[in-house]
PDB file of N, CA and C in Angstrom:
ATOM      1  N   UNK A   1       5.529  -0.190  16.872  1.00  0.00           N
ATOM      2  CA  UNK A   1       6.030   0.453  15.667  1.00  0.00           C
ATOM      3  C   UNK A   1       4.846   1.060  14.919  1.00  0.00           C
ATOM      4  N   UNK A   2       5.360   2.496  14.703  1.00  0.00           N
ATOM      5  CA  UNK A   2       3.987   2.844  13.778  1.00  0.00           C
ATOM      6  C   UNK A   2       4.407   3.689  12.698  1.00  0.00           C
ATOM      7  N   UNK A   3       3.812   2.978  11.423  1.00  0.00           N
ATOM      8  CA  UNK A   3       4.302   2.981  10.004  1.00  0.00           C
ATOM      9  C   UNK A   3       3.211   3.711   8.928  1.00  0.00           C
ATOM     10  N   UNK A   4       2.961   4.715   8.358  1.00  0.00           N
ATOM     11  CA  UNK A   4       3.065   4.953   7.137  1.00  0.00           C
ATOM     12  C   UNK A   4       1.870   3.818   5.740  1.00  0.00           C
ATOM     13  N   UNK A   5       1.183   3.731   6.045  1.00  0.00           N
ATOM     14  CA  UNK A   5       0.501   2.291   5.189  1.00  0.00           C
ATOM     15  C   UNK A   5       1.297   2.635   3.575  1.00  0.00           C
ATOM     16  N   UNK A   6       1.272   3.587   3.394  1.00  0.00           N
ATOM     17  CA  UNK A   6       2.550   3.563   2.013  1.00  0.00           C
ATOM     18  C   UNK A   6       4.131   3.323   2.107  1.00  0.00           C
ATOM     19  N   UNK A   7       4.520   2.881   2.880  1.00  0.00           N
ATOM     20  CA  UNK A   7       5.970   2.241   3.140  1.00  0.00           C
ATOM     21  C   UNK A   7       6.098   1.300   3.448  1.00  0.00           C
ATOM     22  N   UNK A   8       6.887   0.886   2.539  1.00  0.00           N
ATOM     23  CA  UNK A   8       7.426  -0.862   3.559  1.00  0.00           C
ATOM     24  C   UNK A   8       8.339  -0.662   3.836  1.00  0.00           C
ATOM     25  N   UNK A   9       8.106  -1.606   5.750  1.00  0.00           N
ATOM     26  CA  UNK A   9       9.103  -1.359   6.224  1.00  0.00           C
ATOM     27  C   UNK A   9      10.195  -2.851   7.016  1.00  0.00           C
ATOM     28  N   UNK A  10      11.100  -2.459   6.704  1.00  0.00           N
ATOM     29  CA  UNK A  10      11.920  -3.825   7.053  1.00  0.00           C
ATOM     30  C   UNK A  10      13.212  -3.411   8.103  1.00  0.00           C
ATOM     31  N   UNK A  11      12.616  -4.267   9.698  1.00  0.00           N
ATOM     32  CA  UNK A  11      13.305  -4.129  10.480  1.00  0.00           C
ATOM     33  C   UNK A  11      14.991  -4.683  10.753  1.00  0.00           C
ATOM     34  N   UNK A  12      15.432  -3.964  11.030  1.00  0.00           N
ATOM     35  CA  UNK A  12      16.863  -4.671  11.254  1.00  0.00           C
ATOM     36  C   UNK A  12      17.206  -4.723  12.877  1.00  0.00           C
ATOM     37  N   UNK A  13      17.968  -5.771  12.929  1.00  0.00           N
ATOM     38  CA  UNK A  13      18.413  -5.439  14.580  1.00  0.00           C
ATOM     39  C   UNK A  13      19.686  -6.332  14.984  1.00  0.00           C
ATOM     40  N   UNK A  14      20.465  -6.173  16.118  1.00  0.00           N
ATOM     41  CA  UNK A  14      21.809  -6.651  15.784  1.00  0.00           C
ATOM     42  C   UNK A  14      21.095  -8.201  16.499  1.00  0.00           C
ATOM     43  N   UNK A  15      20.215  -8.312  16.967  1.00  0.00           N
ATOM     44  CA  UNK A  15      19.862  -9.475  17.448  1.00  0.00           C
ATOM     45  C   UNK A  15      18.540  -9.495  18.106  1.00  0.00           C
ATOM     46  N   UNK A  16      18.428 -10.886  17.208  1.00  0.00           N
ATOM     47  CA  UNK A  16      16.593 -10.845  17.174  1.00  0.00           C
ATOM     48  C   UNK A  16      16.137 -12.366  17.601  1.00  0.00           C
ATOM     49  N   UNK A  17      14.610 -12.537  18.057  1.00  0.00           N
ATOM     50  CA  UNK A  17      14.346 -13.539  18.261  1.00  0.00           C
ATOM     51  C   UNK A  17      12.657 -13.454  17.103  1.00  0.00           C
ATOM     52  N   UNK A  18      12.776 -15.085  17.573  1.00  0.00           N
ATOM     53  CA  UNK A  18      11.644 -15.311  16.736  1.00  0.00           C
ATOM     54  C   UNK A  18      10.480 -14.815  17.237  1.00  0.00           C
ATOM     55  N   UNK A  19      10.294 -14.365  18.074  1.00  0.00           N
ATOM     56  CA  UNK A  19       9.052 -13.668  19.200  1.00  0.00           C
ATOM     57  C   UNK A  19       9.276 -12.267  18.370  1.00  0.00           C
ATOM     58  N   UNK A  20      10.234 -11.663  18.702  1.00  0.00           N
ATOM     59  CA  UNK A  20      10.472 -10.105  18.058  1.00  0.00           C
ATOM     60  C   UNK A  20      10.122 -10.042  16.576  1.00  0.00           C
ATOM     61  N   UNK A  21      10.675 -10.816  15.803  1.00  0.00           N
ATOM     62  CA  UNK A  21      10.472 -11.169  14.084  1.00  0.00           C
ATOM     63  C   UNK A  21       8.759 -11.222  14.052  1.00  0.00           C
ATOM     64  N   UNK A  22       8.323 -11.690  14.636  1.00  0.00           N
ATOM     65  CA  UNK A  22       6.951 -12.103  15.279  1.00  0.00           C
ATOM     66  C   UNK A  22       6.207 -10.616  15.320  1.00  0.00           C
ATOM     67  N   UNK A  23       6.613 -10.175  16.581  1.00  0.00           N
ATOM     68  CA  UNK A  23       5.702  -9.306  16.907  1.00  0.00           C
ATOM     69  C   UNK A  23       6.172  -8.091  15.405  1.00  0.00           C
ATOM     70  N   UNK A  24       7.504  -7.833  15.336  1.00  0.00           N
ATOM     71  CA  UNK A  24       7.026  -6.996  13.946  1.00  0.00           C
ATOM     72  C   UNK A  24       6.964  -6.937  12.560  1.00  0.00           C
ATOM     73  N   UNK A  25       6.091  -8.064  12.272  1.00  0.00           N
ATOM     74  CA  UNK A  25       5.592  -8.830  10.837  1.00  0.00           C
ATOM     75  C   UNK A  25       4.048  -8.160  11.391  1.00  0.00           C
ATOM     76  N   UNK A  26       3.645  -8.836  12.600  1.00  0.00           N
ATOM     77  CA  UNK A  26       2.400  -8.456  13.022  1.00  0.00           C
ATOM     78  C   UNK A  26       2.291  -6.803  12.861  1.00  0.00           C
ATOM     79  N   UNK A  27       2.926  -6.096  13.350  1.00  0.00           N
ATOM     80  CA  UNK A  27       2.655  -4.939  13.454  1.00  0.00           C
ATOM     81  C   UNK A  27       3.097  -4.239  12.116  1.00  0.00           C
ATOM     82  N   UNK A  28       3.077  -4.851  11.003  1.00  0.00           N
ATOM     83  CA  UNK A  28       3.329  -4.631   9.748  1.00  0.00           C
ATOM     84  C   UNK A  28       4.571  -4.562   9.082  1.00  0.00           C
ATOM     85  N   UNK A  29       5.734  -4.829   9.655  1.00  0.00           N
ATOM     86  CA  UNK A  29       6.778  -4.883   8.700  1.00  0.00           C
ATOM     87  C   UNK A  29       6.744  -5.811   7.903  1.00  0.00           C
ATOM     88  N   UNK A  30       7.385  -5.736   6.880  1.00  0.00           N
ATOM     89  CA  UNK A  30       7.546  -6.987   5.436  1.00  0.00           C
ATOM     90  C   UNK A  30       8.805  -7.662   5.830  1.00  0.00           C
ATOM     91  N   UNK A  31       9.522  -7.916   6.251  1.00  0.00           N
ATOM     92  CA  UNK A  31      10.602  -8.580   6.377  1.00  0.00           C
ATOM     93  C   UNK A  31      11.476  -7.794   7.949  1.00  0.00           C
ATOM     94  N   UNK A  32      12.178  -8.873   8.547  1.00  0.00           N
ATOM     95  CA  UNK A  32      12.685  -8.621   9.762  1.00  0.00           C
ATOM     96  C   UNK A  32      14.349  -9.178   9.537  1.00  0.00           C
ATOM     97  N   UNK A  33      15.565  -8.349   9.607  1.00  0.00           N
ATOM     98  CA  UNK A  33      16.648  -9.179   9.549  1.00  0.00           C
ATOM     99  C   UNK A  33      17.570  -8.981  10.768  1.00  0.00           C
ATOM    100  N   UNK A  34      18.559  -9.857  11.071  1.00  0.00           N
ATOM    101  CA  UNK A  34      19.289  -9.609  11.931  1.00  0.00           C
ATOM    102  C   UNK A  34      20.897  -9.154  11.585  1.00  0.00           C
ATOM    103  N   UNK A  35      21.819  -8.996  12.592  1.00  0.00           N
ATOM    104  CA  UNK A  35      23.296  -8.410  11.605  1.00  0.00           C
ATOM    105  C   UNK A  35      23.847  -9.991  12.426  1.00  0.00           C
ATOM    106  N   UNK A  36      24.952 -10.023  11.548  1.00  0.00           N
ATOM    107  CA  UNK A  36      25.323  -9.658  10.459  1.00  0.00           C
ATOM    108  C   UNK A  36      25.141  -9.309   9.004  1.00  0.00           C
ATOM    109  N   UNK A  37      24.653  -8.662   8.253  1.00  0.00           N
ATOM    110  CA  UNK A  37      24.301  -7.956   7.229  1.00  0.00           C
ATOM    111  C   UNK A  37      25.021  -8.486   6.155  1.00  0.00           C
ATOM    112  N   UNK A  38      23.870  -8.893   5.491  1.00  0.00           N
ATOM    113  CA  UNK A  38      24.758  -9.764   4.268  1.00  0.00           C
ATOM    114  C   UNK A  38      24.046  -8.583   3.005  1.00  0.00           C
ATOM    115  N   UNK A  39      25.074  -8.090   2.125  1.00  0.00           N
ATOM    116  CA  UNK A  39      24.456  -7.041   1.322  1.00  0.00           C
ATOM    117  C   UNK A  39      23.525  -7.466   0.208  1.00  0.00           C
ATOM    118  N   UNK A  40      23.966  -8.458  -0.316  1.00  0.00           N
ATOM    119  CA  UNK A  40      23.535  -9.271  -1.277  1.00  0.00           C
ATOM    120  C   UNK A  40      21.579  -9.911  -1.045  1.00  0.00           C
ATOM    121  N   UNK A  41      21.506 -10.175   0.292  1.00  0.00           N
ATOM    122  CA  UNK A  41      20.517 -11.014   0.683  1.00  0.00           C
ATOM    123  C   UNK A  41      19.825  -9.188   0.822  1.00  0.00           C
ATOM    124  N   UNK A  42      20.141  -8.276   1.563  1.00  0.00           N
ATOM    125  CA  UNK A  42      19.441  -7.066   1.816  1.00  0.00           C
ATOM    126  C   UNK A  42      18.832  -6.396   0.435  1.00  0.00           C
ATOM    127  N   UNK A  43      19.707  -6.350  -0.377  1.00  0.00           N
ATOM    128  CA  UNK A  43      19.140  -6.384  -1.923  1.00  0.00           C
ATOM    129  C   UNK A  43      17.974  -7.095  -1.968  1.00  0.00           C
ATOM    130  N   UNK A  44      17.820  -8.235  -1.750  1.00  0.00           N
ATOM    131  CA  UNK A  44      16.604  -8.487  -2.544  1.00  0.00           C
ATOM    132  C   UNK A  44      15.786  -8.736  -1.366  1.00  0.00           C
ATOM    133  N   UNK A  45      15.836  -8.691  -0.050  1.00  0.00           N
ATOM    134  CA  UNK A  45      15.002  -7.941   0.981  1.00  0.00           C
ATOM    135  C   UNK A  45      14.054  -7.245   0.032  1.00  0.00           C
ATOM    136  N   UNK A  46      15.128  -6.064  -0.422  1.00  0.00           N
ATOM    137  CA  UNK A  46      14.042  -4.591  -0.014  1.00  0.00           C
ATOM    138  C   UNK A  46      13.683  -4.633  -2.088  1.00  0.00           C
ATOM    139  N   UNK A  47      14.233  -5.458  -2.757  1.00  0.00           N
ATOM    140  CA  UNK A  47      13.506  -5.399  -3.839  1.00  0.00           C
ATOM    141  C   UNK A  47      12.296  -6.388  -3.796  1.00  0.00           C
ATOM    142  N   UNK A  48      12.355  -7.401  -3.253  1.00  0.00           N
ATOM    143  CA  UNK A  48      10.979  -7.967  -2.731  1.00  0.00           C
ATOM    144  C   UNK A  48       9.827  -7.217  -2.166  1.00  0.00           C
ATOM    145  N   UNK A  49      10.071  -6.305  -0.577  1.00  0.00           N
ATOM    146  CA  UNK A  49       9.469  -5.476  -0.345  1.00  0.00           C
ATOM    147  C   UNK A  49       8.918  -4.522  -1.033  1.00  0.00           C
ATOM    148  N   UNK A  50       9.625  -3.659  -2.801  1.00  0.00           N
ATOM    149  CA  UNK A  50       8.893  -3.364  -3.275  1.00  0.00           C
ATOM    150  C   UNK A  50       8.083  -3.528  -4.241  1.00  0.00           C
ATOM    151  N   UNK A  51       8.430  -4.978  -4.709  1.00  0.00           N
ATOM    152  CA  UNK A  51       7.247  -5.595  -5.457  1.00  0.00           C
ATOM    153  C   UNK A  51       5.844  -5.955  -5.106  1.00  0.00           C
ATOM    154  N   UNK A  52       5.868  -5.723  -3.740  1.00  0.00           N
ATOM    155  CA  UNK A  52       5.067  -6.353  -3.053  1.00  0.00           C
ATOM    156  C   UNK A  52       4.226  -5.708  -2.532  1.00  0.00           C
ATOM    157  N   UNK A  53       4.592  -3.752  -2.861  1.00  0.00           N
ATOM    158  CA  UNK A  53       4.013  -2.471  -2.449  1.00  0.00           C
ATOM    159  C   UNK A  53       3.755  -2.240  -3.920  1.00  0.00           C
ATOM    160  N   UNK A  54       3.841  -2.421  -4.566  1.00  0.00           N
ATOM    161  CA  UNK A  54       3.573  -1.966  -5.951  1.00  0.00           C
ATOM    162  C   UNK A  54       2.424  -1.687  -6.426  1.00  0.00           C
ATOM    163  N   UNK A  55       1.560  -3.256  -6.499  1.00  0.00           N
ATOM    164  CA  UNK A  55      -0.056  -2.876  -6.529  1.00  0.00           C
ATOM    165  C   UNK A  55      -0.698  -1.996  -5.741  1.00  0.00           C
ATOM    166  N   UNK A  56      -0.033  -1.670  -4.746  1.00  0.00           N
ATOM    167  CA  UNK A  56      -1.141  -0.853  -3.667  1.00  0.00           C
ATOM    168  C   UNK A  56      -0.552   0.344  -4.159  1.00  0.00           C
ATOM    169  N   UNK A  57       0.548   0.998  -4.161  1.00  0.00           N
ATOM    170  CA  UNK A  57       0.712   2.239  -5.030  1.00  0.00           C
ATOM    171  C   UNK A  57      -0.152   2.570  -5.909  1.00  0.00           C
ATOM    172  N   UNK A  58       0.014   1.896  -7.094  1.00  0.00           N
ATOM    173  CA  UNK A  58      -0.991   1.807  -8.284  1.00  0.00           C
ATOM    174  C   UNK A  58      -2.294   2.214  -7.922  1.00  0.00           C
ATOM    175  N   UNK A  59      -2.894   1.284  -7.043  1.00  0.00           N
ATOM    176  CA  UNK A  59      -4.313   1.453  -6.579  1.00  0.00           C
ATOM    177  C   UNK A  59      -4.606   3.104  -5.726  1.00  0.00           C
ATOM    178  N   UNK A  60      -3.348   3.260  -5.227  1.00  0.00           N
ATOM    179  CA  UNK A  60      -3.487   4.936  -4.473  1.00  0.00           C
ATOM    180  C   UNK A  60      -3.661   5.856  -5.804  1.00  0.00           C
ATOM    181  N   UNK A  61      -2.764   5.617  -6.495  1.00  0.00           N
ATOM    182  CA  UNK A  61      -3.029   6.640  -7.707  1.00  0.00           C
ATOM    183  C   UNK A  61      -3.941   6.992  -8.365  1.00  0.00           C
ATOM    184  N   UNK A  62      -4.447   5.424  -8.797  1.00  0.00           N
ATOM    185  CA  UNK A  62      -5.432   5.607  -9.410  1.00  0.00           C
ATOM    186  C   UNK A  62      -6.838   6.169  -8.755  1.00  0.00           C
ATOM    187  N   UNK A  63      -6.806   6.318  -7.308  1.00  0.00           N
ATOM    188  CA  UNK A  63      -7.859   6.593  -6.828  1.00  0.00           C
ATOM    189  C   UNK A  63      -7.718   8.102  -6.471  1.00  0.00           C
ATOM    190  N   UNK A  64      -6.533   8.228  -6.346  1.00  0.00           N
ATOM    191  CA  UNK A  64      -6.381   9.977  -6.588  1.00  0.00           C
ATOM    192  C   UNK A  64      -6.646  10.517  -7.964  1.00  0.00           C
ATOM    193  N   UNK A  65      -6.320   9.528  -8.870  1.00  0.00           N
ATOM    194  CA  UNK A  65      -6.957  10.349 -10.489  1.00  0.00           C
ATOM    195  C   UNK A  65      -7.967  10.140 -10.467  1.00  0.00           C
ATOM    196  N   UNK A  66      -8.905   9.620  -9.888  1.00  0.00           N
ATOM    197  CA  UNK A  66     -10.794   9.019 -10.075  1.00  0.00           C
ATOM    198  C   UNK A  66     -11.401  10.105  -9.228  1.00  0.00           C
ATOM    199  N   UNK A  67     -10.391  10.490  -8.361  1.00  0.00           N
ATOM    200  CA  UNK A  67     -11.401  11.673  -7.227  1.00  0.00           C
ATOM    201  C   UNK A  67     -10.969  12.890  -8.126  1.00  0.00           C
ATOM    202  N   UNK A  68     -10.022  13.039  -8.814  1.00  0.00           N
ATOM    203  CA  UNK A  68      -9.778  14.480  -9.350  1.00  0.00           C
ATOM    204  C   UNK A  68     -10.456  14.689 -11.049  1.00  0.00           C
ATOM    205  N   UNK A  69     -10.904  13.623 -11.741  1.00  0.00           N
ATOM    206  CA  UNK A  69     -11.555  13.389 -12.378  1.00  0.00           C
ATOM    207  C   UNK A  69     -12.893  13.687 -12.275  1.00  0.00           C
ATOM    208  N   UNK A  70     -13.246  13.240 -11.167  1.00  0.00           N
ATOM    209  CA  UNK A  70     -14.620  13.093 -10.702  1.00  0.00           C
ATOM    210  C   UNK A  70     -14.906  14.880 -10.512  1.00  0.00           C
ATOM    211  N   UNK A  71     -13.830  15.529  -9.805  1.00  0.00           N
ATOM    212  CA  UNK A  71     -14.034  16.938  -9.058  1.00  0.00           C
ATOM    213  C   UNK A  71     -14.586  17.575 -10.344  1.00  0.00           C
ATOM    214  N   UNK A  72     -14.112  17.208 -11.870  1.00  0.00           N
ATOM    215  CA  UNK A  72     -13.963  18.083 -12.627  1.00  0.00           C
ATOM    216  C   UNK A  72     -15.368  18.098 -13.603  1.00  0.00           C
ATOM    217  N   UNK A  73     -16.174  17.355 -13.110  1.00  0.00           N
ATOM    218  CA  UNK A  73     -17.621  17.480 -14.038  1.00  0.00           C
ATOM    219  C   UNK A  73     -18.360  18.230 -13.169  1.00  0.00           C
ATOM    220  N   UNK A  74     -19.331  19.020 -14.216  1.00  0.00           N
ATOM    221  CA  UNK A  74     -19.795  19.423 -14.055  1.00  0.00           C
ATOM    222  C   UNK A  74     -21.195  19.109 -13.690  1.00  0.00           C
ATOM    223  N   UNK A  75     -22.183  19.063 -12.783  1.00  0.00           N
ATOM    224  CA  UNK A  75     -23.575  19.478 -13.528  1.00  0.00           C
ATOM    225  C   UNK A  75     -24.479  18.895 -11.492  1.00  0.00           C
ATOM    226  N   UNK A  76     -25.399  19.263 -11.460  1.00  0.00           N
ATOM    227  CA  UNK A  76     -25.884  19.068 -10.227  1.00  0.00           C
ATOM    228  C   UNK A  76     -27.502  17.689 -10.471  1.00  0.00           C
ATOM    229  N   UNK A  77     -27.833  17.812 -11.475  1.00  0.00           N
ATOM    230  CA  UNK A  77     -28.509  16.897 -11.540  1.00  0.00           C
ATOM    231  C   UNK A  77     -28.909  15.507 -10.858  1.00  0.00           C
ATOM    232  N   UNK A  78     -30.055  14.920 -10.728  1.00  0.00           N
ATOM    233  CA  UNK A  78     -30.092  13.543 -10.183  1.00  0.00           C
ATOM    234  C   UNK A  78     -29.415  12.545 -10.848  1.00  0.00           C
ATOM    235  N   UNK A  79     -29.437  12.512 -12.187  1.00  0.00           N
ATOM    236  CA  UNK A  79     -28.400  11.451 -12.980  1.00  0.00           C
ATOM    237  C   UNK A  79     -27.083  11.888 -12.490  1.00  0.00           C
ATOM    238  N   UNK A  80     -26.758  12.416 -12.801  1.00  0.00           N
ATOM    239  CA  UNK A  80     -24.921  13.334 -12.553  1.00  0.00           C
ATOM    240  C   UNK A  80     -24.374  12.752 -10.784  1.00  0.00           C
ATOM    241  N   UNK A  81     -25.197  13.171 -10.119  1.00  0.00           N
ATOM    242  CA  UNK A  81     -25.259  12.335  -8.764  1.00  0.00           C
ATOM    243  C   UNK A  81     -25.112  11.442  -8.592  1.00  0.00           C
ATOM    244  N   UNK A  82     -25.907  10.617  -9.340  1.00  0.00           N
ATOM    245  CA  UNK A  82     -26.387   9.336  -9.302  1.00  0.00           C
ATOM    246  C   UNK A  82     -24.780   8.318  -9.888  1.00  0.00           C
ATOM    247  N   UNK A  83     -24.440   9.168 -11.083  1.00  0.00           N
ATOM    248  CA  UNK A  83     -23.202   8.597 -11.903  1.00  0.00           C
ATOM    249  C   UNK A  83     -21.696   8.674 -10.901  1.00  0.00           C
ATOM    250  N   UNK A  84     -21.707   9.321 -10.492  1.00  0.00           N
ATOM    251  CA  UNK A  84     -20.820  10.170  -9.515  1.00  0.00           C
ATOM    252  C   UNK A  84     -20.553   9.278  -8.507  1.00  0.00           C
ATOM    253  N   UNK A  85     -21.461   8.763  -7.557  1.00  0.00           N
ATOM    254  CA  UNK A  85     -21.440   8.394  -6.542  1.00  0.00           C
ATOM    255  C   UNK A  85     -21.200   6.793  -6.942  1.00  0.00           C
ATOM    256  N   UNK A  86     -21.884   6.240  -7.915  1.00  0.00           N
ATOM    257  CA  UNK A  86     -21.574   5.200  -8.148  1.00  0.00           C
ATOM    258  C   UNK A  86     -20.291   4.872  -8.678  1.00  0.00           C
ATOM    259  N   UNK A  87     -19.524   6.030  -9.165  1.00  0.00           N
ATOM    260  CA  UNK A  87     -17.691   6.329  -9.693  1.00  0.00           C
ATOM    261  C   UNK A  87     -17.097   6.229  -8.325  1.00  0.00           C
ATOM    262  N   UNK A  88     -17.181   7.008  -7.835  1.00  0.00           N
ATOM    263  CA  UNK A  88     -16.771   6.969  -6.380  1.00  0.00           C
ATOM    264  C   UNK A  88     -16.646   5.712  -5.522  1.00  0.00           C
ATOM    265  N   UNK A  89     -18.227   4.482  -5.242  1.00  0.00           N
ATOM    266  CA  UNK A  89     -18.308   3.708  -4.774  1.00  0.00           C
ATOM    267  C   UNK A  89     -17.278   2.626  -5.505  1.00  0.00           C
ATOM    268  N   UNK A  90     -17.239   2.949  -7.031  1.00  0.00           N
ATOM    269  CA  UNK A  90     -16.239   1.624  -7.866  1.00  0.00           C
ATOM    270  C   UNK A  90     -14.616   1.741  -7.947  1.00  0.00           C
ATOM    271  N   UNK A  91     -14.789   3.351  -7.201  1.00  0.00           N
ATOM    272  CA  UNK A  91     -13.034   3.573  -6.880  1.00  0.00           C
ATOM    273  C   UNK A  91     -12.681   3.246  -5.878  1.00  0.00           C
ATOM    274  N   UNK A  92     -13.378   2.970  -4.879  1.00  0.00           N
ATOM    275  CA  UNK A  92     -12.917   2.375  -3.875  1.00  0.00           C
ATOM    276  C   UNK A  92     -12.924   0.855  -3.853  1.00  0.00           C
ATOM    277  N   UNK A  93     -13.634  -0.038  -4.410  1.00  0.00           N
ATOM    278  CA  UNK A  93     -13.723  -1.196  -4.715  1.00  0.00           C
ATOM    279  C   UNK A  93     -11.944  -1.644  -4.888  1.00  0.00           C
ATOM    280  N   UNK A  94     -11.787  -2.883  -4.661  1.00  0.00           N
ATOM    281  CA  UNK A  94     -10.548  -3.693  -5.048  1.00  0.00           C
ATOM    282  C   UNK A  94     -10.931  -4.512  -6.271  1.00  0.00           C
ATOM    283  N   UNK A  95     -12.054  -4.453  -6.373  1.00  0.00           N
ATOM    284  CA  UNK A  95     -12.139  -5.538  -7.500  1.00  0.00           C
ATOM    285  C   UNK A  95     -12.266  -4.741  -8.805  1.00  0.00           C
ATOM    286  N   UNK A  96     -12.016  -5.239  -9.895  1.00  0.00           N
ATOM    287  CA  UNK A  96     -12.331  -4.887 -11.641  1.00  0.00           C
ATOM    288  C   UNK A  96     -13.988  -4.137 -11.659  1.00  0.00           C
ATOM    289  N   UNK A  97     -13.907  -3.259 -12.413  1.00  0.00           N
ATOM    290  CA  UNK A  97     -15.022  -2.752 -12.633  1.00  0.00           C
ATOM    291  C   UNK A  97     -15.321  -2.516 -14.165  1.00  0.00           C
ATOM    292  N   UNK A  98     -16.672  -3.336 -14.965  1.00  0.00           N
ATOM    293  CA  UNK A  98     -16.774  -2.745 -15.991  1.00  0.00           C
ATOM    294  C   UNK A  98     -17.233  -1.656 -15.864  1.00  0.00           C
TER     295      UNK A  98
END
């Protein structure tokens, strides 16, 4: 299975084993169900699944506003460089940055 790193994805199948559930958790799905299809339980499947994509959204965004931010100064200097690259290196970071 090949997925999208911005989607979660949750397999369905009319019949599954724990080997299959297995192999596609591994290969990145968030949840694996089998049918009969209970609507109620699929609900909060896929509202789980997107709580669970949420932070990483966030984190895409924000790193698309830090690169388009970044595009928009001006100046060629060694400081300016210097500031730049170290913006860059802290947008990619996962962790808090003062």
């Amino acid at each position: 299975m090949k997925q999208a790193e911005d989607v979660p994805v949750i397999v369905m199948r009319e019949h599954g084993s724990i080997q299959t559930a297995l192999e596609a958790m591994k290969d990145g799905a968030c949840d694996f169900l089998t049918q009969p299809l209970d609507k109620d339980h699929l609900l909060i499947v896929i509202r789980k699944a997107l709580e669970r994509d949420s932070p990483r959204r966030r984190l895409t965004c924000l790193k698309s506003e830090m690169d388009s931010r970044c595009a928009s100064l001006v100046g060629t200097g060694t400081t300016i460089r210097t500031v730049m690259e170290a913006a860059q290196r802290a947008a990619q970071a996962d962790a808090g940055v003062l």
